[in-house]
Protein backbone atom coordinates (compact mmCIF):
# COMPACT_ATOMS: atom_id res chain seq x y z
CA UNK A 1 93.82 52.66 123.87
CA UNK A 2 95.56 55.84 123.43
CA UNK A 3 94.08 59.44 124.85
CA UNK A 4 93.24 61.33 121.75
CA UNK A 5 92.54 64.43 123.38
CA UNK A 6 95.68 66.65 122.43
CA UNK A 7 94.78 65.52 118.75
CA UNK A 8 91.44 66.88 118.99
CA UNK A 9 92.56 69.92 120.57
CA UNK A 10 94.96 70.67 117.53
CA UNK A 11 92.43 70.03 115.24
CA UNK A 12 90.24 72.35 116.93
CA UNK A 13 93.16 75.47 117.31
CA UNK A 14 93.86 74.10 112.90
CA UNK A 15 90.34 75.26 112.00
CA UNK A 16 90.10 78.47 114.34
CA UNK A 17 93.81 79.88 112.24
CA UNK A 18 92.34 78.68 109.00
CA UNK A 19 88.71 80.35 109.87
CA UNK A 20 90.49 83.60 110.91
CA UNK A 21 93.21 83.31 107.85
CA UNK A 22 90.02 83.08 105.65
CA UNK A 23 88.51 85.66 107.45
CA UNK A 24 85.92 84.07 108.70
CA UNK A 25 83.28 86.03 111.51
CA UNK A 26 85.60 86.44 115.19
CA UNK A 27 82.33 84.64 116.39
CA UNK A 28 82.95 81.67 114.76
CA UNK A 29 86.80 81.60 115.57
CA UNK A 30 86.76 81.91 118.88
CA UNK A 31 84.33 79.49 119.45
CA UNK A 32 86.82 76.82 117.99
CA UNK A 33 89.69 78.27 120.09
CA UNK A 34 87.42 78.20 123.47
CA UNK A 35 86.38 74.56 122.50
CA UNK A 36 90.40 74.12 122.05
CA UNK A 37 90.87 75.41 125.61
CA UNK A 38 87.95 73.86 127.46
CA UNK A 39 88.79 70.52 125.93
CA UNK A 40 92.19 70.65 127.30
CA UNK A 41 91.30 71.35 130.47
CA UNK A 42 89.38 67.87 130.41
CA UNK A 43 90.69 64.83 131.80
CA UNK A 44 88.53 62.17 130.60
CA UNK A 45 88.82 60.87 126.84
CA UNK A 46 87.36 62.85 124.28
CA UNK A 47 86.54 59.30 122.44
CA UNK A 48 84.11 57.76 125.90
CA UNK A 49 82.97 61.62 125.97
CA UNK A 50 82.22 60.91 122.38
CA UNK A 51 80.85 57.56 122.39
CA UNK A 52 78.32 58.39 125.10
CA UNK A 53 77.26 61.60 123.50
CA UNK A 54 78.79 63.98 126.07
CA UNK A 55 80.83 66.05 124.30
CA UNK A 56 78.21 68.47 124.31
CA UNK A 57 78.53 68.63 128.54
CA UNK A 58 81.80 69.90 127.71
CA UNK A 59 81.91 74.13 127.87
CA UNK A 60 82.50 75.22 124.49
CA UNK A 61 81.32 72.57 122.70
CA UNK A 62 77.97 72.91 120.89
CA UNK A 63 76.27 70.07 118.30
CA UNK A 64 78.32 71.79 115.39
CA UNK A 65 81.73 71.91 117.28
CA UNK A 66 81.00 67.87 118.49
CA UNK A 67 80.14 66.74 115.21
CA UNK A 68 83.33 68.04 113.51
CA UNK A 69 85.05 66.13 117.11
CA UNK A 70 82.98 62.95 116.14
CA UNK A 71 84.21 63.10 112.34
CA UNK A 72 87.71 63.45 113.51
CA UNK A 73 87.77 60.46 115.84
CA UNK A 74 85.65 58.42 113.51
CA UNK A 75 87.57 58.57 110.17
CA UNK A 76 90.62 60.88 111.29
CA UNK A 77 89.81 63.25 108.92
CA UNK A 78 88.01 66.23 109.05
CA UNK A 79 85.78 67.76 106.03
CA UNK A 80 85.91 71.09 107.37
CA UNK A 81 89.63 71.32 108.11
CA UNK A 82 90.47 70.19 104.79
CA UNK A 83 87.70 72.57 102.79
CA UNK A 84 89.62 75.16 104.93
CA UNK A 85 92.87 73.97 103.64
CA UNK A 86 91.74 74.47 100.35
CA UNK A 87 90.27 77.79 100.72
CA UNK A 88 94.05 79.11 102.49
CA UNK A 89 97.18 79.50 100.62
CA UNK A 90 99.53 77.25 101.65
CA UNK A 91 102.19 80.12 101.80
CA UNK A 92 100.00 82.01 104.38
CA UNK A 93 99.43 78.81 106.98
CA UNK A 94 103.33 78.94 106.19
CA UNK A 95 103.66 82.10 108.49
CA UNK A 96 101.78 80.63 111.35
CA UNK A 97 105.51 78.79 111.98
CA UNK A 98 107.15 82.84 112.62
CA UNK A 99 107.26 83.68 116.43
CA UNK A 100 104.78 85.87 117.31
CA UNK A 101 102.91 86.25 114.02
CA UNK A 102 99.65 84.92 114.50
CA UNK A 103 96.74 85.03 112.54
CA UNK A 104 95.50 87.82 112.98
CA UNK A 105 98.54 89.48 111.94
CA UNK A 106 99.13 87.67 108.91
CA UNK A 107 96.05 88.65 107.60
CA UNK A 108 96.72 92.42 108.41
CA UNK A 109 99.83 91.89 106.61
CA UNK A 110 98.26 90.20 103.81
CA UNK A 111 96.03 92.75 103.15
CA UNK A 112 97.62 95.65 103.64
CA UNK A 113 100.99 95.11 101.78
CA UNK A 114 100.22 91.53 99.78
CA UNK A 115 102.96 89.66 101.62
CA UNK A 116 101.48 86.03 101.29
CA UNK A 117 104.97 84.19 102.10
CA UNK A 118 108.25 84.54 104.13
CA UNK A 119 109.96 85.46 101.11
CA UNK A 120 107.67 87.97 100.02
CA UNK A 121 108.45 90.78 99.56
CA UNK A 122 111.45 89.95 97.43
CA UNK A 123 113.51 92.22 95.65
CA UNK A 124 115.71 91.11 92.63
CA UNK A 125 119.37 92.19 92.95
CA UNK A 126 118.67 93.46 89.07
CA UNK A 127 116.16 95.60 89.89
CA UNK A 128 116.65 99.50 89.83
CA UNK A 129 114.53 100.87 92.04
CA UNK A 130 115.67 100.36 95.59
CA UNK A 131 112.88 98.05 97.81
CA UNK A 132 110.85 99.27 100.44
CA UNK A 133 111.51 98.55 103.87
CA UNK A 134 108.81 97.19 105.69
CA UNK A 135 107.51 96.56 109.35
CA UNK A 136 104.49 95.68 111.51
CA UNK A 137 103.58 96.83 114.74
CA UNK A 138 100.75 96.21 116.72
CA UNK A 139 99.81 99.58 117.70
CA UNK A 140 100.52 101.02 114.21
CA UNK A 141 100.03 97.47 112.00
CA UNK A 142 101.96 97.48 108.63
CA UNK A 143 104.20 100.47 107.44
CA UNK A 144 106.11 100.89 104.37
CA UNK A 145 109.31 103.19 103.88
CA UNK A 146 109.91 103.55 100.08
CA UNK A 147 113.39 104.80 99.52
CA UNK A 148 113.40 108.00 96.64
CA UNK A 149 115.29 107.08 93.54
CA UNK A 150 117.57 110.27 94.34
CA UNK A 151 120.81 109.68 96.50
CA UNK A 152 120.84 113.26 97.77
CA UNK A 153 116.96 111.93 99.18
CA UNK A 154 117.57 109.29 102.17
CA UNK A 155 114.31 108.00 101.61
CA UNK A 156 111.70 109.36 104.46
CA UNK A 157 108.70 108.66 102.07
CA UNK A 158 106.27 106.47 104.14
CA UNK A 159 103.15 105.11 103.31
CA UNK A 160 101.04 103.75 106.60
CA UNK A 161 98.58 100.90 105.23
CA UNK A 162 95.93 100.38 107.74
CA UNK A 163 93.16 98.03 106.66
């Protein structure tokens, strides 16, 4: 029988992105990701820890948190992770794969300038109006620099989005 425990532990950090993509309470997020963690840490297989109702023993893990664990080992599907999946654009989970854009992040950027995939924002090479250049920081989150229309202007026009 194979150890199912890294499984578990991904589906665990899945649903804490997805909760915080959908902006779900930090509450609830973290619990998943501490569940994640503690769950790790364990040696012994999350399926005996399952079949003799121990999960619960584990740090981390409540009655809610073990009952999505149960689901997963029982069927291999779980209802919550894919009502999550449904309720999260594909195109944002997408930007979970950038380096050092997590979550948290992504839904900063999201909201304050609508980028929703690594293409956006796009500009079309027919366009007139010269695209705005944009970056995210953590101390400053998302700014904007909109170039001016006018050559003689070199574009200093900034517009800080912090939501």
């Amino acid at each position: 029988m194979t150890n199912r425990n890294a499984e578990v532990v991904d589906l665990l950090q899945a649903i804490g992105d997805l909760m915080e993509l959908r902006g779900e309470p930090a509450f609830k997020v973290r619990a998943y990701r501490e569940a994640a963690r503690q769950l790790d840490r364990v040696t012994e297989d999350v399926e005996v820890l399952a079949a003799e109702n121990r999960l619960i023993d584990v740090r981390g893990i409540g009655p809610s948190i073990a009952g999505t664990i149960g689901e997963f080992l029982t069927t291999g599907h779980s209802r919550q992770l894919d009502a999550l999946r449904e309720q999260v654009p594909e195109s944002l989970v997408e930007l979970l794969g950038i380096r050092h854009f997590g979550p948290s992040r992504i839904v900063k950027v999201h909201r304050a300038l609508g980028v929703a995939s690594r293409a956006a924002p796009s500009s079309s090479s027919s366009d007139a109006t010269p695209s705005a250049r944009c970056t995210f920081t953590m101390r400053d989150g998302p700014k904007c620099v909109i170039p001016s229309s006018s050559t003689s202007d070199s574009g200093t026009c900034s517009r800080s989005a912090s939501n």
